[in-house]
N, C-alpha and C. Protein backbone atom coordinates (compact mmCIF):
# COMPACT_ATOMS: atom_id res chain seq x y z
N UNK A 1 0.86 -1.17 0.00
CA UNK A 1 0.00 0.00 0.00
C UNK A 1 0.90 1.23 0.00
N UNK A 2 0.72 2.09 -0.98
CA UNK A 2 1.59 3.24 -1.50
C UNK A 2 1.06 4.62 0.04
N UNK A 3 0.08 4.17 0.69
CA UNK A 3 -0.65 5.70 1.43
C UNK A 3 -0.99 5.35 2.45
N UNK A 4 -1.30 6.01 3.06
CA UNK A 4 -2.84 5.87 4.25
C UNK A 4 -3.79 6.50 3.32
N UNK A 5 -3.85 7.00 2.58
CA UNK A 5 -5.09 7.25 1.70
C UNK A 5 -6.01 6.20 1.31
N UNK A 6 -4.98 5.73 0.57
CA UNK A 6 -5.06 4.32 -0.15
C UNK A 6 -5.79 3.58 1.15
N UNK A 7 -5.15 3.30 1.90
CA UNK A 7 -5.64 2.47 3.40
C UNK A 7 -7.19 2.88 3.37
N UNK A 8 -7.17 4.11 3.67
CA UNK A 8 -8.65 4.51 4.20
C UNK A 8 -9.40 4.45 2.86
N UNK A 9 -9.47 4.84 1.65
CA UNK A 9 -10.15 4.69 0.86
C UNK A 9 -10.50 2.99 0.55
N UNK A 10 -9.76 2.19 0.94
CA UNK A 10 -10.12 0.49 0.99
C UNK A 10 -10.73 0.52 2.35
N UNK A 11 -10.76 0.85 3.94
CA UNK A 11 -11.50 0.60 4.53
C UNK A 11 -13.02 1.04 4.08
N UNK A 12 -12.96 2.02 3.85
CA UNK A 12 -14.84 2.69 3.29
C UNK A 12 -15.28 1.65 2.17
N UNK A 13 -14.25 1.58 1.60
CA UNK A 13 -15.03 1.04 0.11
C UNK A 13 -15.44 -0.50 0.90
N UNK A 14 -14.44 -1.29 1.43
CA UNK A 14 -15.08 -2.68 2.04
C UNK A 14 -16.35 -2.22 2.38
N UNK A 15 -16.54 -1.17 3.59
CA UNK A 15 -17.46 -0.69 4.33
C UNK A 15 -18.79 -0.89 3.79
N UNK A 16 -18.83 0.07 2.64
CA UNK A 16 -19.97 0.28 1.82
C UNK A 16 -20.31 -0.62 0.76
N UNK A 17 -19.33 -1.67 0.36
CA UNK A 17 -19.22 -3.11 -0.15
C UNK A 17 -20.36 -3.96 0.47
N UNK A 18 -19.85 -3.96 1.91
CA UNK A 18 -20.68 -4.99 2.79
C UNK A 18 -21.62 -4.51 2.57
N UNK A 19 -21.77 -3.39 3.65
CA UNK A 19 -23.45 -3.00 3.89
C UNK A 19 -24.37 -2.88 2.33
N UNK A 20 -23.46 -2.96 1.44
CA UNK A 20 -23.99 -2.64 0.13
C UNK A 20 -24.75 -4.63 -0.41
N UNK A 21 -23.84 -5.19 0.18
CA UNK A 21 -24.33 -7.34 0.20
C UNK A 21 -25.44 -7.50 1.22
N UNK A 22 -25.31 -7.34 2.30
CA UNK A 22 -25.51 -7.64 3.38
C UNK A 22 -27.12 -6.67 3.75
N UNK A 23 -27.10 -5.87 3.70
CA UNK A 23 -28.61 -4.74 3.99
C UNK A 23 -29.27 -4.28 2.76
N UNK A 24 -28.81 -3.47 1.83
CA UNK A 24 -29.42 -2.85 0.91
C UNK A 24 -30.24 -3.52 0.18
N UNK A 25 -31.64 -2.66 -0.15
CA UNK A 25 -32.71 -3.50 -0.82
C UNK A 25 -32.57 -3.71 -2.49
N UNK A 26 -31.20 -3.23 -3.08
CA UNK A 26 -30.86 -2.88 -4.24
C UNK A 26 -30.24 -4.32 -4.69
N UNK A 27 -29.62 -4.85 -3.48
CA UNK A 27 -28.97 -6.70 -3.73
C UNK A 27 -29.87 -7.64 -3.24
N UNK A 28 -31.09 -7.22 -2.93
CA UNK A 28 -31.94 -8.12 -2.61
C UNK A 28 -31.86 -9.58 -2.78
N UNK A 29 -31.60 -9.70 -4.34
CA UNK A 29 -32.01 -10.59 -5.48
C UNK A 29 -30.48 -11.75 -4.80
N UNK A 30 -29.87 -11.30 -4.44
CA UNK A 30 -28.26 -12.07 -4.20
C UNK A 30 -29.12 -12.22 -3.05
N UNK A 31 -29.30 -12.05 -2.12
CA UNK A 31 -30.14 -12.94 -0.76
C UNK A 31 -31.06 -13.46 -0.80
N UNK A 32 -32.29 -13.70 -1.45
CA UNK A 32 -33.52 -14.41 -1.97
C UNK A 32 -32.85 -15.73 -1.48
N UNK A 33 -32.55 -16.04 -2.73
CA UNK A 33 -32.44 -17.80 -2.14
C UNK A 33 -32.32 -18.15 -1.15
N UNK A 34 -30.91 -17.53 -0.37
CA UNK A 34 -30.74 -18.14 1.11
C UNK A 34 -31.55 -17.69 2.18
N UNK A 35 -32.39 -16.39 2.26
CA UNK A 35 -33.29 -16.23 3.02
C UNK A 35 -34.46 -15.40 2.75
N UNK A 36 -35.11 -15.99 3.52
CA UNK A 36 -36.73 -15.36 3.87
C UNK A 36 -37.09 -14.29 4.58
N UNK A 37 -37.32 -13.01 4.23
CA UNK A 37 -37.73 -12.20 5.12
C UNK A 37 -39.10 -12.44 5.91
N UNK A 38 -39.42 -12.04 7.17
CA UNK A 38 -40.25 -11.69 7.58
C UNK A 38 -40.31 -10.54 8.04
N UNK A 39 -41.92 -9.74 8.06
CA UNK A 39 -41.99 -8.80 9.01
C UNK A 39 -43.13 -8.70 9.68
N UNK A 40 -42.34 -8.30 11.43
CA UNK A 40 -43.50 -8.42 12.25
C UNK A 40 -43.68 -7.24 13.09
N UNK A 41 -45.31 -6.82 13.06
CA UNK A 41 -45.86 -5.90 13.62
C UNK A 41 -45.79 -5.69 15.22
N UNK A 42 -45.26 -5.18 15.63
CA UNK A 42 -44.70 -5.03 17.17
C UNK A 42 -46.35 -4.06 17.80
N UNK A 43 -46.46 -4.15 18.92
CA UNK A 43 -47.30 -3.75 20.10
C UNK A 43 -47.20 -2.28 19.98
N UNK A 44 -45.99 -1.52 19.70
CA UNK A 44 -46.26 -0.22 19.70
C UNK A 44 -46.79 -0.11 18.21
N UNK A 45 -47.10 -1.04 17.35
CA UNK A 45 -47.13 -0.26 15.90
C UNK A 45 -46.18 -0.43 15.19
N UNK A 46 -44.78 -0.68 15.62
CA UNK A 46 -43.61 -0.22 14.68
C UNK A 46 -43.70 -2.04 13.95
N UNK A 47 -42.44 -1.88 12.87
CA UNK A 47 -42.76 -3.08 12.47
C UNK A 47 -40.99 -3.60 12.68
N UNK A 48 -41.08 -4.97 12.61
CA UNK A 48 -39.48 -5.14 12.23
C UNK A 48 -39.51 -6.52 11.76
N UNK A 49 -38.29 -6.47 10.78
CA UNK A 49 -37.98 -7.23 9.93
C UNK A 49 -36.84 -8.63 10.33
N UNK A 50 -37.09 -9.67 10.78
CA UNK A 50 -36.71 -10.91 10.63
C UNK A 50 -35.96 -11.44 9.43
N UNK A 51 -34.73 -12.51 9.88
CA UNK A 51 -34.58 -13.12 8.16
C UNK A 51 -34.49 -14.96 8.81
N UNK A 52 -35.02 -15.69 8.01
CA UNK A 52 -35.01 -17.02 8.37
C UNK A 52 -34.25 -17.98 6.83
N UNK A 53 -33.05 -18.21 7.23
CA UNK A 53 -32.34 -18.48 6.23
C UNK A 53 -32.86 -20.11 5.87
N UNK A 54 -32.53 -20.26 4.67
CA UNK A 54 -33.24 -21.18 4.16
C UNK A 54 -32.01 -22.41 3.88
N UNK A 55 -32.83 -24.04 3.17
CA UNK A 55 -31.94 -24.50 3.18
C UNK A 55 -30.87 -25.69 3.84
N UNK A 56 -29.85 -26.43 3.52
CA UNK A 56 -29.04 -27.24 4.43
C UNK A 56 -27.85 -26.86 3.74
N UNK A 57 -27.06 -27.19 3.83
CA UNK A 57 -25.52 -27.46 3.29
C UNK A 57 -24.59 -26.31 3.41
N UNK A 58 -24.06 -25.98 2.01
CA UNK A 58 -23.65 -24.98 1.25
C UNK A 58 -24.65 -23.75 0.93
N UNK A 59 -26.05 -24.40 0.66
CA UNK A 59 -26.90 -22.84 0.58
C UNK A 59 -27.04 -22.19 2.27
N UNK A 60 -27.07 -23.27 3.11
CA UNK A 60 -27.37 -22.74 4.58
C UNK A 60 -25.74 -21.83 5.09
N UNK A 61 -25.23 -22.24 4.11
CA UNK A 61 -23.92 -22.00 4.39
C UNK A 61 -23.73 -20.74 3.93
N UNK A 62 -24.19 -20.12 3.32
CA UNK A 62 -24.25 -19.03 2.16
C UNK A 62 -24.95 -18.13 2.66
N UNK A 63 -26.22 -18.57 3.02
CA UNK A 63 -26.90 -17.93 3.67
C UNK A 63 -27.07 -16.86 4.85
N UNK A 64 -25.77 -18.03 6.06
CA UNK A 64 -24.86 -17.77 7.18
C UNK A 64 -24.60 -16.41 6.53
N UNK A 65 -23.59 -16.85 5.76
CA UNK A 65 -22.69 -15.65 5.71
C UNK A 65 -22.88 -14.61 5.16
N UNK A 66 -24.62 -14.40 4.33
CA UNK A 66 -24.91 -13.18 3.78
C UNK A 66 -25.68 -12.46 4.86
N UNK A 67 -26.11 -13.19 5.93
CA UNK A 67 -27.10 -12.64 7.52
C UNK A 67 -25.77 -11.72 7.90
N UNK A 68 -24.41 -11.95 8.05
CA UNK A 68 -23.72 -11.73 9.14
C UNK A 68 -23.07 -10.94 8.34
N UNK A 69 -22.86 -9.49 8.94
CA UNK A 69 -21.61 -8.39 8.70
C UNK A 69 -20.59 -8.51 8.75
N UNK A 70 -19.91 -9.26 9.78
CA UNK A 70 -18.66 -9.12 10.15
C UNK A 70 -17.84 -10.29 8.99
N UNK A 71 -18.64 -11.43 8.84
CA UNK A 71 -18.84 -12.29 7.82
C UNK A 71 -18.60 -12.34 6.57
N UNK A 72 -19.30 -10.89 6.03
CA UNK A 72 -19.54 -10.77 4.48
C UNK A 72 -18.58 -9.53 4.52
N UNK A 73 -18.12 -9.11 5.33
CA UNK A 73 -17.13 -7.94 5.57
C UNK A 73 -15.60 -8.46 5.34
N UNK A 74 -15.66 -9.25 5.82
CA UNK A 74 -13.87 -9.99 5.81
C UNK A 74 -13.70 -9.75 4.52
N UNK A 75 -14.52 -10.89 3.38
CA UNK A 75 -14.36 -11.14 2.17
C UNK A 75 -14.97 -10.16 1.37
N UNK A 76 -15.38 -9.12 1.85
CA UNK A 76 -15.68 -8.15 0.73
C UNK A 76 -14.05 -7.42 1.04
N UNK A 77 -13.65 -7.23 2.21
CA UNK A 77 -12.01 -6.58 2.41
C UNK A 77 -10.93 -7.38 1.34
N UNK A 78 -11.11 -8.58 1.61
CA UNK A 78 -10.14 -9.65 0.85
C UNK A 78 -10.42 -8.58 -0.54
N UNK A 79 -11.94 -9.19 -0.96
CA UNK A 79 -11.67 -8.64 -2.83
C UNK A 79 -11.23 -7.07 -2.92
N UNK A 80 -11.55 -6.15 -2.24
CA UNK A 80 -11.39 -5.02 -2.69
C UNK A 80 -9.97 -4.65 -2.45
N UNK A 81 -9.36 -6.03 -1.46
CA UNK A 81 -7.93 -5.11 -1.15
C UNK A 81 -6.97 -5.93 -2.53
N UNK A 82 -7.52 -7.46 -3.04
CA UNK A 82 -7.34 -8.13 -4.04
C UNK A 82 -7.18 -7.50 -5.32
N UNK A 83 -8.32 -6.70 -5.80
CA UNK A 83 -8.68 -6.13 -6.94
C UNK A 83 -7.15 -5.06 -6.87
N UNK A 84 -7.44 -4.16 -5.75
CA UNK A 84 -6.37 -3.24 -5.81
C UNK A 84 -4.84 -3.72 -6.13
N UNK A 85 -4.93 -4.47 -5.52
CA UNK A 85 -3.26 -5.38 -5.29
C UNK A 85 -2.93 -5.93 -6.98
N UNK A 86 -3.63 -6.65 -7.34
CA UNK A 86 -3.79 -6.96 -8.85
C UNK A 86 -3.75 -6.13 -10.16
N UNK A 87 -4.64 -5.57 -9.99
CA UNK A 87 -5.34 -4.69 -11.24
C UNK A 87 -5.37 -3.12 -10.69
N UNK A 88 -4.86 -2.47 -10.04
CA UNK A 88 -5.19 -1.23 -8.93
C UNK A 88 -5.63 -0.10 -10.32
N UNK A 89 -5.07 0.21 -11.58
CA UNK A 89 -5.86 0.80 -12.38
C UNK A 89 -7.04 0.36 -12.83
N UNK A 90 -8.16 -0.27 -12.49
CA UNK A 90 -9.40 -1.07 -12.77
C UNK A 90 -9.85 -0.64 -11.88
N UNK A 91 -9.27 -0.91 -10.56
CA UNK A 91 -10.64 -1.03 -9.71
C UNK A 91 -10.12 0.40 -8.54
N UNK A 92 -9.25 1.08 -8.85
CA UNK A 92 -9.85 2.72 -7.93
C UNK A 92 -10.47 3.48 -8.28
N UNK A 93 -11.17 3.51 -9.40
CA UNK A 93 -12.10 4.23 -9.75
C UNK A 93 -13.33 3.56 -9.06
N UNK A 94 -13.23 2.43 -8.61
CA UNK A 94 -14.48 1.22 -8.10
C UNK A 94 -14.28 1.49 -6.09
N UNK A 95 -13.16 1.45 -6.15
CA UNK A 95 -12.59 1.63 -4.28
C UNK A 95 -13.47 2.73 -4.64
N UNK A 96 -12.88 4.29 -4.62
CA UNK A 96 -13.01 5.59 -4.85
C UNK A 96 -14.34 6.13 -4.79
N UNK A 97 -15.30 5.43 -5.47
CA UNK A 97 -17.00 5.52 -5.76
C UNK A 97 -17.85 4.73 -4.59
N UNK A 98 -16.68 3.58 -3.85
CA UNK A 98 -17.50 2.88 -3.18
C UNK A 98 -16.88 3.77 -2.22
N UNK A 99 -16.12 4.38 -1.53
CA UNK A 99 -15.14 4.75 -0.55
C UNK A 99 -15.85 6.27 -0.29
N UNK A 100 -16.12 6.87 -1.56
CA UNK A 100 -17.49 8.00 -0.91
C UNK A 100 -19.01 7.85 -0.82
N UNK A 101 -18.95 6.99 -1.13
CA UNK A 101 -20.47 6.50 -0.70
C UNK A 101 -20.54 5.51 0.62
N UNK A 102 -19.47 5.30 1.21
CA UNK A 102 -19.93 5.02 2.81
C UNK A 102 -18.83 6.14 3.68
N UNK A 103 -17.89 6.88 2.98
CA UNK A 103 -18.15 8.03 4.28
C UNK A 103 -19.73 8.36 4.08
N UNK A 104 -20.41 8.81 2.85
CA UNK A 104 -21.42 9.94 2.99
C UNK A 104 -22.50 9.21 3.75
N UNK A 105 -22.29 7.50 3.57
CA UNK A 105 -23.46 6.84 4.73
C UNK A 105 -23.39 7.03 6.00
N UNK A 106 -22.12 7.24 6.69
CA UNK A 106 -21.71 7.48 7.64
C UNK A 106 -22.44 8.68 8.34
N UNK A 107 -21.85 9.54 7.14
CA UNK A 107 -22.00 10.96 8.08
C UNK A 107 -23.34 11.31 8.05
N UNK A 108 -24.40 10.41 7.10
CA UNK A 108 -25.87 10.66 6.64
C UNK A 108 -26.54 9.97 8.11
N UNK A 109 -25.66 8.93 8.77
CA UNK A 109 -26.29 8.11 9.47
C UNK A 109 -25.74 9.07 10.85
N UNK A 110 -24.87 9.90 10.83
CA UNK A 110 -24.33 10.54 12.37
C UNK A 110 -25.49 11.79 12.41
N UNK A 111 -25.96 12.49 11.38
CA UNK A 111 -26.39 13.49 11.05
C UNK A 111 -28.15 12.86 11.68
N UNK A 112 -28.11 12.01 10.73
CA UNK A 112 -30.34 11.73 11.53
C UNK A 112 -30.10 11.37 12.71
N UNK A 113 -29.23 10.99 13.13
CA UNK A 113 -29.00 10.55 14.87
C UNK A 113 -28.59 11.63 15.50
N UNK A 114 -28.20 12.36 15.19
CA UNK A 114 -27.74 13.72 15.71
C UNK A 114 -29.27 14.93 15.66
N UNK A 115 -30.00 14.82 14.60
CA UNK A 115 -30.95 15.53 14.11
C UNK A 115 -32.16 16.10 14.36
């Protein structure tokens, strides 16, 4: 690694990698198989969302690891620090795009909690 730039622009980009596998309703379609959402209506009104992973083996296995952050975080670090290490003109334009879009989740998420 040529920076701490470099450093921090691969921590965000993993960052926003994961949460980008793992939560967003935009990759939905990559979690389907292994799990089932539910959602359930809570006593005050509010609602919240359950996941019941589906499955035995390798899909239960898959599944595991698309429920869990810390999980789908390792190996989203592996590829993005991979890609860089390999090909680093390909994919910093890819770090770079992913790397400001989870500071700006960040500071979007300090800001309504702050708000």
């Amino acid at each position: 690694m040529d920076s701490y730039l470099e450093l921090i622009l691969i921590v965000f980009a993993s960052f926003r990698l994961t949460r980008l596998i793992v939560f967003d309703k935009i990759t939905e379609f990559i979690r389907r198989p292994f799990h089932e959402t539910f959602v359930e209506t809570l006593p005050d009104g509010s609602e919240e969302a359950y996941i019941e992973i589906k499955g035995e083996g390798i899909r239960y296995w898959i599944g595991e690891l698309l429920s869990c952050h810390w999980c789908t975080g390792f190996w989203c670090s592996v590829m993005v620090y991979c890609g860089y290490y390999f090909i680093p003109e390909i994919m910093m334009p890819f770090i770079s795009i992913f790397a400001i879009a989870g500071m700006s989740s960040i500071i979007q998420t300090f800001l309504i909690e702050r708000g």
